[in-house]
Protein backbone atom coordinates (compact mmCIF):
# COMPACT_ATOMS: atom_id res chain seq x y z
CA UNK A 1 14.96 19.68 -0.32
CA UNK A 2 12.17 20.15 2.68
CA UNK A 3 13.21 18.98 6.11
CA UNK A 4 11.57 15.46 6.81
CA UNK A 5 11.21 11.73 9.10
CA UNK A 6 11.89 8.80 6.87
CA UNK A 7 11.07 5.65 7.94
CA UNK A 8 10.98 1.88 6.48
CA UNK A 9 11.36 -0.22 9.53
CA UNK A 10 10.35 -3.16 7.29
CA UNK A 11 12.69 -6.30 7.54
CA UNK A 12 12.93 -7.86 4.29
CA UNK A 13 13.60 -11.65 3.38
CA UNK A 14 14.13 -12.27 0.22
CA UNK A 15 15.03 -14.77 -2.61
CA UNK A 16 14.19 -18.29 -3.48
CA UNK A 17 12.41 -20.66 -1.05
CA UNK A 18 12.36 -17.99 1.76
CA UNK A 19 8.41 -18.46 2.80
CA UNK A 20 9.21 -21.80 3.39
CA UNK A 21 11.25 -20.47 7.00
CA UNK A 22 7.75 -18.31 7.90
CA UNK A 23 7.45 -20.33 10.87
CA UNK A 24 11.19 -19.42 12.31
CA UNK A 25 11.07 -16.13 11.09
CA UNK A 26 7.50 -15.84 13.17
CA UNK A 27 9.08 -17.52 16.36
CA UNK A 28 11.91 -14.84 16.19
CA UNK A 29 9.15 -12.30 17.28
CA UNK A 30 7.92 -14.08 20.03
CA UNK A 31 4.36 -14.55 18.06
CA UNK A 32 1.91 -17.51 19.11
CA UNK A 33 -1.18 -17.25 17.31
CA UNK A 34 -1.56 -15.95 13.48
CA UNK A 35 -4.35 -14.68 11.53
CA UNK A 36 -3.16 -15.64 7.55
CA UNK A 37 -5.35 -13.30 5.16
CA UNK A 38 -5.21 -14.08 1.71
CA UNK A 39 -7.13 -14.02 -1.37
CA UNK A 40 -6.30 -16.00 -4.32
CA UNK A 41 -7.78 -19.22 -4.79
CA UNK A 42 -3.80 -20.50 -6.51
CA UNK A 43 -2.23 -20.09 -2.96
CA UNK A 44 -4.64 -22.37 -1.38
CA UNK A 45 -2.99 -25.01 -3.65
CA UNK A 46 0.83 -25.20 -1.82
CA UNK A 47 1.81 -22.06 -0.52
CA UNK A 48 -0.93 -22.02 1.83
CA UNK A 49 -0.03 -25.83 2.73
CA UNK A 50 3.64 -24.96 3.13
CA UNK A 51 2.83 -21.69 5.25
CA UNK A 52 0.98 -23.35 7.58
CA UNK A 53 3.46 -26.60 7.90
CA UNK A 54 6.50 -24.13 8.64
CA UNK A 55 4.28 -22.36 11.30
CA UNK A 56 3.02 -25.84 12.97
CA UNK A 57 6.52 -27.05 13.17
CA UNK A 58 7.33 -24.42 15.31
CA UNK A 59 4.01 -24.78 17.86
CA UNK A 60 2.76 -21.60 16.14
CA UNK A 61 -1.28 -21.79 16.18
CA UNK A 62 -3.19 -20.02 12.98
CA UNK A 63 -6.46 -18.80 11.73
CA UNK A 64 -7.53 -19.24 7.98
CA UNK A 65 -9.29 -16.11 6.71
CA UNK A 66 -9.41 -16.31 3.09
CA UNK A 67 -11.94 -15.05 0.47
CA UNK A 68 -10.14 -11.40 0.47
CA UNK A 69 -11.50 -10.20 -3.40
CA UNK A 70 -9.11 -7.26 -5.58
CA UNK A 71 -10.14 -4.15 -4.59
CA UNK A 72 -10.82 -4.89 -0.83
CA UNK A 73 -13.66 -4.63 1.28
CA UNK A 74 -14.77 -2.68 4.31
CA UNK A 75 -17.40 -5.76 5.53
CA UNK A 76 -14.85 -7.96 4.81
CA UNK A 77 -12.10 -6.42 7.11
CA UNK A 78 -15.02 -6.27 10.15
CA UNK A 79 -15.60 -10.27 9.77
CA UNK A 80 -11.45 -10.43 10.25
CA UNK A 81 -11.57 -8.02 12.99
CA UNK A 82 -13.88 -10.26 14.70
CA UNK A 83 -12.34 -13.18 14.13
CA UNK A 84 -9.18 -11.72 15.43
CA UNK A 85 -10.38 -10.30 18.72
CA UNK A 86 -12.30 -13.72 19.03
CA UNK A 87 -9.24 -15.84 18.79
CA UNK A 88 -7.23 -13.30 20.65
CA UNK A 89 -4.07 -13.58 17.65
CA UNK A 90 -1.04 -11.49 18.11
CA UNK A 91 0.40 -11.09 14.25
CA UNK A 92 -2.03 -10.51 11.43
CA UNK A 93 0.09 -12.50 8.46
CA UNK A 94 -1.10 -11.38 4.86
CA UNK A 95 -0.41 -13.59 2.34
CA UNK A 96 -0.71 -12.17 -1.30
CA UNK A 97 -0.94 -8.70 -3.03
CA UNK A 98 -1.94 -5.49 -1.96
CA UNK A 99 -5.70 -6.49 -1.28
CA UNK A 100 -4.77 -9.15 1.31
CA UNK A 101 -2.33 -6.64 2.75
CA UNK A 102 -4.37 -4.00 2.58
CA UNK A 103 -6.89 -6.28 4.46
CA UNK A 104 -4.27 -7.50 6.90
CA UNK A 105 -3.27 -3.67 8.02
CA UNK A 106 -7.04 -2.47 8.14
CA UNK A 107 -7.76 -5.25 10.68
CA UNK A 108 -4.54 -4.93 12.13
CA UNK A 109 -5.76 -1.11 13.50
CA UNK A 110 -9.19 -2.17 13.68
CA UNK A 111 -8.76 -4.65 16.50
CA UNK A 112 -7.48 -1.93 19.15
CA UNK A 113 -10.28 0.57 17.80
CA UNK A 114 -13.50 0.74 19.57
CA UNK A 115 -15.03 2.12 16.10
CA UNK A 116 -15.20 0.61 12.46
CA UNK A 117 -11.67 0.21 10.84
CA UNK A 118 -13.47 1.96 7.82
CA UNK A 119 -13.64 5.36 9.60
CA UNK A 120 -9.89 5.48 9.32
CA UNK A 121 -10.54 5.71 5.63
CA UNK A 122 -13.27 7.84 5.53
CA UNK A 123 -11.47 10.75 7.77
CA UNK A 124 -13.48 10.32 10.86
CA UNK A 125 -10.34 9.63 13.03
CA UNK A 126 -6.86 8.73 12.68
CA UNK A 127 -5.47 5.13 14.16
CA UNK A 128 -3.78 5.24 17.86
CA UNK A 129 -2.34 1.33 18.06
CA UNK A 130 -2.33 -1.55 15.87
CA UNK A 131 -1.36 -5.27 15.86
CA UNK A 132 2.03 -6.04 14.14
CA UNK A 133 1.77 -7.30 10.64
CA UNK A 134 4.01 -9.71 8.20
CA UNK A 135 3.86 -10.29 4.81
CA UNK A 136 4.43 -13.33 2.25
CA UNK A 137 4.15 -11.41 -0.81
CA UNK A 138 3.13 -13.15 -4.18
CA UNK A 139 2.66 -10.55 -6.67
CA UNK A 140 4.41 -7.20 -7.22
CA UNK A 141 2.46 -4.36 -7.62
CA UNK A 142 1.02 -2.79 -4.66
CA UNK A 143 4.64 -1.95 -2.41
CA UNK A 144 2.08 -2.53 0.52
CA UNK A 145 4.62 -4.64 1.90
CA UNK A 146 6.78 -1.96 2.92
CA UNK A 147 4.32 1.48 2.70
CA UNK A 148 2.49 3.32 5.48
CA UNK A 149 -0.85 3.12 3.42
CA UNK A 150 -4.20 1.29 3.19
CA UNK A 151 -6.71 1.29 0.54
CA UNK A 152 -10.04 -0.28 1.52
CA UNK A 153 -13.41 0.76 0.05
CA UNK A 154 -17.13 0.22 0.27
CA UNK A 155 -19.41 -0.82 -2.85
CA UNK A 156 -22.53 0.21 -0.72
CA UNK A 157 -21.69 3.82 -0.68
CA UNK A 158 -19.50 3.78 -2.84
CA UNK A 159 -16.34 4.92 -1.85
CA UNK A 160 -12.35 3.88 -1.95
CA UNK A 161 -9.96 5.61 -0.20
CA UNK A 162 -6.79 4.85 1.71
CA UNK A 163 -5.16 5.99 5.08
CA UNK A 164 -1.44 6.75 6.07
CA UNK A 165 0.12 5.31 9.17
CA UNK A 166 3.66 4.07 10.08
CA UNK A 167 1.29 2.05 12.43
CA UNK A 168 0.35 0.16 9.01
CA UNK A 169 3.82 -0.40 7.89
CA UNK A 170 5.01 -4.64 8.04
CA UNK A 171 7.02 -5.38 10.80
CA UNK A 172 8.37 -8.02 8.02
CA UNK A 173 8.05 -9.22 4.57
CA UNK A 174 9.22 -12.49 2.93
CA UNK A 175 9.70 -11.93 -1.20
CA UNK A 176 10.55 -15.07 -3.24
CA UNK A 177 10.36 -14.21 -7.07
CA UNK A 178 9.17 -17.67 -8.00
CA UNK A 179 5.92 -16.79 -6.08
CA UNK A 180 5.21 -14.94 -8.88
CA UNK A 181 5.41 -16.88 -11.84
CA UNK A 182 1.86 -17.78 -12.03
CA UNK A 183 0.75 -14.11 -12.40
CA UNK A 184 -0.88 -13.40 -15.65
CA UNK A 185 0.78 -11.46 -17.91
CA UNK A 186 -2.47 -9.11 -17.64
CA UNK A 187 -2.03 -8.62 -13.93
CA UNK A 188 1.85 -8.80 -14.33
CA UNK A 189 1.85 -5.57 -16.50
CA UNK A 190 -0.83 -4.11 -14.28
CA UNK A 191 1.24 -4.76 -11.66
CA UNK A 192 3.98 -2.67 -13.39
CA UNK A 193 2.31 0.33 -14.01
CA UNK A 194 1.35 0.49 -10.32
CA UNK A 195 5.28 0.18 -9.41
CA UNK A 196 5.80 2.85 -12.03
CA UNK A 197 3.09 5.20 -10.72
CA UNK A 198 4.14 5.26 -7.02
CA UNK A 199 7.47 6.41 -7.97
CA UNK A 200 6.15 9.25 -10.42
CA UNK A 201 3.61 10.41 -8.83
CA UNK A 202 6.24 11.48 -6.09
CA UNK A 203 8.95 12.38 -8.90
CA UNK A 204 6.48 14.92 -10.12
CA UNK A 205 5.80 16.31 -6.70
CA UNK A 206 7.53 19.82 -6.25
CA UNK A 207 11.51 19.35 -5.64
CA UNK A 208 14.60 20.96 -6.23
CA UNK A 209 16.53 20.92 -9.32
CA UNK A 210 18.70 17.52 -9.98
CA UNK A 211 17.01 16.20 -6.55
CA UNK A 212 18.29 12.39 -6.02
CA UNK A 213 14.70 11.63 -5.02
CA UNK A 214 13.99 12.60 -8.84
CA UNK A 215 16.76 10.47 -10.21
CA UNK A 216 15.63 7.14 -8.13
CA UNK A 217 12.63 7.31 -9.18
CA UNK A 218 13.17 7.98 -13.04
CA UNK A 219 15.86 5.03 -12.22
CA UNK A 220 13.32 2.79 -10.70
CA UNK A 221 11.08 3.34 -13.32
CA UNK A 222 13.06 2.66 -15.83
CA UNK A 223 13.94 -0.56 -15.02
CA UNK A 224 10.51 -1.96 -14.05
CA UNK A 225 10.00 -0.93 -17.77
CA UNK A 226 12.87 -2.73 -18.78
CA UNK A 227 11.54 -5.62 -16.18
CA UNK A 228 8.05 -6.41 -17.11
CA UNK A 229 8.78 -6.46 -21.29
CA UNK A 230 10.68 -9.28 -20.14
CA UNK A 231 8.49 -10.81 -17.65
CA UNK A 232 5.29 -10.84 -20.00
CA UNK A 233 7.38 -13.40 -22.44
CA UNK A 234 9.07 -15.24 -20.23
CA UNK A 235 7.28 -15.23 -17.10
CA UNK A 236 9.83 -17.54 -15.25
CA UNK A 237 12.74 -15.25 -15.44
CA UNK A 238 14.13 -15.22 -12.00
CA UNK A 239 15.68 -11.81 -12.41
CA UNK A 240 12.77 -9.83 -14.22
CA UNK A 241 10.54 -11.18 -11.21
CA UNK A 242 12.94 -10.21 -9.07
CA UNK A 243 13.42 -6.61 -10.64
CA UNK A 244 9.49 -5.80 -9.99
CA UNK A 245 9.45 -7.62 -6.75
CA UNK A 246 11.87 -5.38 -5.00
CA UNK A 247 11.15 -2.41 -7.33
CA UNK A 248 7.44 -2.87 -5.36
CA UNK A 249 8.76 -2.36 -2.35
CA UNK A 250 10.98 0.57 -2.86
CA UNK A 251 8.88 2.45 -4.88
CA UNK A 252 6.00 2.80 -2.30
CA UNK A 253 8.50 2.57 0.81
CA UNK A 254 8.98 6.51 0.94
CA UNK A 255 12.50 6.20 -0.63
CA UNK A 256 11.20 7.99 -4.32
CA UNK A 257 9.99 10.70 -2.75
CA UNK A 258 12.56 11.60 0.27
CA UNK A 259 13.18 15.39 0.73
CA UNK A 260 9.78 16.01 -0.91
CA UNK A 261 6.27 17.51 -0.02
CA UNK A 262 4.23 14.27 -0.64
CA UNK A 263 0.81 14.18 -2.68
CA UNK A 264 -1.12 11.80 -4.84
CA UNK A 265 -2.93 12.91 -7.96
CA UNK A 266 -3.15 10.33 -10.44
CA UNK A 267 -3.82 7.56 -7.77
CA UNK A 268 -7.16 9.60 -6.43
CA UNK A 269 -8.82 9.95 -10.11
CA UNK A 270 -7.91 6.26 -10.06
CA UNK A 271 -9.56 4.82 -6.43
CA UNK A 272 -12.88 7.22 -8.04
CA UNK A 273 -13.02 4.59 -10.96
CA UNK A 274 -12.84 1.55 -9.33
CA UNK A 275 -14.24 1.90 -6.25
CA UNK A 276 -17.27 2.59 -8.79
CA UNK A 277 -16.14 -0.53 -11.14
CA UNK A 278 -14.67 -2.69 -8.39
CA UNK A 279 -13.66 -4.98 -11.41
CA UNK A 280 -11.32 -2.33 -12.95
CA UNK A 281 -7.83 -3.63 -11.95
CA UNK A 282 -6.22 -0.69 -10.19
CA UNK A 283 -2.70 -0.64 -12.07
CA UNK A 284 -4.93 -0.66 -15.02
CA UNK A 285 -6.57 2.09 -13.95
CA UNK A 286 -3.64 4.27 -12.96
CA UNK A 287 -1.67 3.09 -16.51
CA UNK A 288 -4.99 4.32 -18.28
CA UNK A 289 -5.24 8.07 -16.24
CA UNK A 290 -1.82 9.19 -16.39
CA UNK A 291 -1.44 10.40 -20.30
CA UNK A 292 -4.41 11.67 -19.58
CA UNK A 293 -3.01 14.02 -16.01
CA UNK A 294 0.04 14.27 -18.07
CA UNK A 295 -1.38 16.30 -20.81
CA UNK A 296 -3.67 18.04 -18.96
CA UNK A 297 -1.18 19.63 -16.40
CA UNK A 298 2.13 19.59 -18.86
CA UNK A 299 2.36 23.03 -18.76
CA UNK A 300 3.23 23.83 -15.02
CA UNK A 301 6.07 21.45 -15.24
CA UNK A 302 7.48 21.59 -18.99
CA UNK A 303 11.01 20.98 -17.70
CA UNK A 304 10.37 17.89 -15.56
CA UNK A 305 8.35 15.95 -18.62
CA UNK A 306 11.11 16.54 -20.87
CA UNK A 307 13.63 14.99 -18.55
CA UNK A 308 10.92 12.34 -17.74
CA UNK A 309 11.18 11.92 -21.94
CA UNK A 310 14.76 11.84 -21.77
CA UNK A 311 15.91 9.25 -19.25
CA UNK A 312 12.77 6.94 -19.82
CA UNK A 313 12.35 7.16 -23.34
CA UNK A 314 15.87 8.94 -24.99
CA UNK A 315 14.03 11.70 -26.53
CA UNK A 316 16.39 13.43 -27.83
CA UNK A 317 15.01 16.81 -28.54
CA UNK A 318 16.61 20.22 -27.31
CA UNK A 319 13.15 21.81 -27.13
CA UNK A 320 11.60 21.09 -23.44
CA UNK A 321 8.02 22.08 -24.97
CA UNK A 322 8.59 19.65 -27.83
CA UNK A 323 10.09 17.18 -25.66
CA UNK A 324 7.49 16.71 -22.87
CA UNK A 325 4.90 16.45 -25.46
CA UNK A 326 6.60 13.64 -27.06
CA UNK A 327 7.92 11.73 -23.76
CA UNK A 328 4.00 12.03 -22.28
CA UNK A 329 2.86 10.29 -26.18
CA UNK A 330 5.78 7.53 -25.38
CA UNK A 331 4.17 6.19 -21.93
CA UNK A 332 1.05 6.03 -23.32
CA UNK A 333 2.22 3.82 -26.25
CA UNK A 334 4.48 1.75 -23.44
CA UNK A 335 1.16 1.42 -21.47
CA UNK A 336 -0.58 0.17 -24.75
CA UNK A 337 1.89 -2.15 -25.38
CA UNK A 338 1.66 -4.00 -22.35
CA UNK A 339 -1.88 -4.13 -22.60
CA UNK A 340 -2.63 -1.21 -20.59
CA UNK A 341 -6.22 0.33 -21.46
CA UNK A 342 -6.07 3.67 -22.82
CA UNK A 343 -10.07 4.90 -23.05
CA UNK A 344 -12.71 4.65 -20.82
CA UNK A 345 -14.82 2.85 -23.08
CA UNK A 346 -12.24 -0.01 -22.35
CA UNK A 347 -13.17 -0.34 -18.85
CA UNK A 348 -16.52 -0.12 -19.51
CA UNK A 349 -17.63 3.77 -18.60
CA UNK A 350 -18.31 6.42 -20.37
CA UNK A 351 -18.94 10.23 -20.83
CA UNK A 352 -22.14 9.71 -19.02
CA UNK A 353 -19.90 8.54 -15.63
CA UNK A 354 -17.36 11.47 -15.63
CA UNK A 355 -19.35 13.67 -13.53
CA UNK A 356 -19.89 11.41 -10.95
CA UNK A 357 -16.34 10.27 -10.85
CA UNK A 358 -15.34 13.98 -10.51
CA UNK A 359 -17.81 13.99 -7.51
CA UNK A 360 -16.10 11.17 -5.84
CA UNK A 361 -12.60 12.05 -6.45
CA UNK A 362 -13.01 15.31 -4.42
CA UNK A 363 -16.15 15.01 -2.44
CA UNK A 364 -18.68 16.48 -4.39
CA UNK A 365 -16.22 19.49 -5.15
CA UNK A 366 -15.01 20.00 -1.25
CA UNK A 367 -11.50 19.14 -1.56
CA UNK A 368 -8.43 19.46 -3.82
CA UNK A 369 -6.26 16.45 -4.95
CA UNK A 370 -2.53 16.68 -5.63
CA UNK A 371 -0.13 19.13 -3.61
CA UNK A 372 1.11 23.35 -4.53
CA UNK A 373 1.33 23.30 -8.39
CA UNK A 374 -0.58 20.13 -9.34
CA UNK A 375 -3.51 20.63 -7.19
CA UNK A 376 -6.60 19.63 -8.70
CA UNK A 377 -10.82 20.52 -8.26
CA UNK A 378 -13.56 18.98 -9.74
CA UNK A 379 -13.39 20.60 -13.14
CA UNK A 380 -10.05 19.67 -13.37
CA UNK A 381 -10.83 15.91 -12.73
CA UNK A 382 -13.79 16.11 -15.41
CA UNK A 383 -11.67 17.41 -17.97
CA UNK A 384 -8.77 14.75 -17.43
CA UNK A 385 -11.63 12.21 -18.01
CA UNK A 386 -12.67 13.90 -21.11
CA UNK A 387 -9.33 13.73 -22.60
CA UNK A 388 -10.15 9.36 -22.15
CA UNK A 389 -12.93 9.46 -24.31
């Protein structure tokens, strides 16, 4: 275990009808005036209604700025930036997924910054101050609720890519299951396999033998597994939406990966495919790459896919070779049987596109993804790819 700072300042309300207090919970702070970012055209419909009751019965003033599309935008985080400086708000409130939240923290550091919020993303500086955020949360996927991290991209140039800040992290976030029952069992299982990534992409990151990091996030996994079977055919089960709700949070909270050197792999290749396809959903996307990753780098870390195959899928087979092999073959058929894509063809690209999704993965070949042992170039990338066709 490598000496480290964990923090998850994040105060969490959750259970049933808890939105319906925003407005207290927002006086507690002291707040006056409230940007609400959202996205989906169902919360318009009466959680929108309900937000904005609960903050006018407490003399709370807000700001509509809806429109905010999957896979969020760079242009569409300057109009809120200018909005907020305009009407001078003091708590950016998202309500939604990870876009709107995504949205809400990238015009949260963008007010204070002379610059555009975008250069955060693309490298060009890092953020100094930021206004607080809060959350409503309606669908689990993202853990953007309670992360340090902000994905925003640009179809113009095109490029995705996210920043890390405990600037970015909520100050709160209200979580009530029942927000989620209208969530398609497409984007539900989407959804999922973001949860599940977050929490193995930092299992697989270099550790010590029988690290606890390891075992929370096989653990966490696990049950979001177990969760989202359940929440696909009966998508009003309190307790299955309530398993991926909170699962959201603490996978992408730090918690999965305490102890540990901490780097992406699988989540890179993804932002490269749809900040190309903007209408590739991104737990899709990460659901569709990681067989692919798996196979491709098995061999530096037999003994971690075989107890990957053994706590997630009971493979029960002495041989580690023989065993990662099989447990890597088991989450892709999991992923198919949610619905998950598992070729490229089924997001609509091809062999054609690998090369430039290489190039935008790492720069046009500049820079390595992943961390030590998993580190990846542009060769790498194209062969993962390969393996989708």
């Amino acid at each position: 275990m490598i000496d480290f700072e964990f923090v998850s300042p994040t105060k969490l309300y959750f259970g049933r009808g808890k939105e319906n207090a925003i407005g207290s919970i927002v006086e507690s702070y002291g707040f006056k005036k409230v940007l609400l970012v959202y996205g989906s055209p169902r919360i318009e419909a009466d959680l929108l209604p309900r937000v904005e009751a609960s903050l006018s019965e407490k003399g709370i003033t807000y700001i509509r700025f809806g429109g905010i599309r999957p896979n969020p935008l760079a242009s569409k985080v300057r109009e809120g930036v200018a909005i907020a400086r305009k009407e001078g708000v003091d708590l950016i409130l998202a309500i939604g997924g990870g876009s709107p939240i995504d949205s809400a923290k990238s015009i949260a550091v963008g007010v204070p910054y002379e610059g555009d919020a975008f250069d955060f993303n693309l490298k060009k500086a890092q953020p100094k101050a930021a206004l607080p955020i809060g959350v409503i949360l309606t669908h689990a996927s993202a853990g953007s609720e309670m992360s340090n991290s902000c994905v925003i991209q640009d179809d113009e140039i095109p490029f995705k890519g996210g920043i890390n800040s405990d600037l970015v992290r909520p100050l709160f976030a209200v979580e009530n299951p029942e927000l989620t029952y209208g969530v398609s069992a497409y984007q539900t299982a989407a959804g999922a396999s973001d949860i599940m990534m977050h929490s193995l992409e930092r299992y697989f990151d270099p550790s010590d033998e029988d690290q606890l990091a390891d075992d929370w996030a096989l653990s966490l996994v696990k049950n979001t597994m177990e969760a989202v079977k359940i929440a696909i055919r009966e998508p009003e089960n309190y307790e299955a939406r309530a398993r991926l709700m909170l699962n959201s949070s603490l996978s992408h909270n730090g918690l999965t990966g305490i102890g540990k050197q901490f780097g992406f792999v699988v989540h890179p290749i993804e932002h490269s495919l749809s900040g190309y396809r903007p209408d590739i959903v991104h737990g899709a996307g990460v659901a569709l790459i990681f067989p692919a990753w798996a196979t491709y780098v098995r061999e530096r870390d037999v003994h971690k896919f075989a107890k990957m195959a053994k706590v997630l899928f009971n493979v029960d087979e002495p041989d580690e070779d023989k065993a990662s092999i099989i447990g890597i073959a088991r989450m892709k058929e999991f992923f198919s049987s949610i619905g998950m894509p598992t070729s490229l063809s089924e997001v609509g690209l091809g062999k054609e596109d690998i090369p430039f999704l290489a190039s935008l993965t790492t720069g046009n070949g500049t820079r390595m993804i992943g961390c030590c042992h998993q580190s990846l170039g542009k060769q790498d990338v194209e062969a993962i790819l390969t393996l989708l066709l």
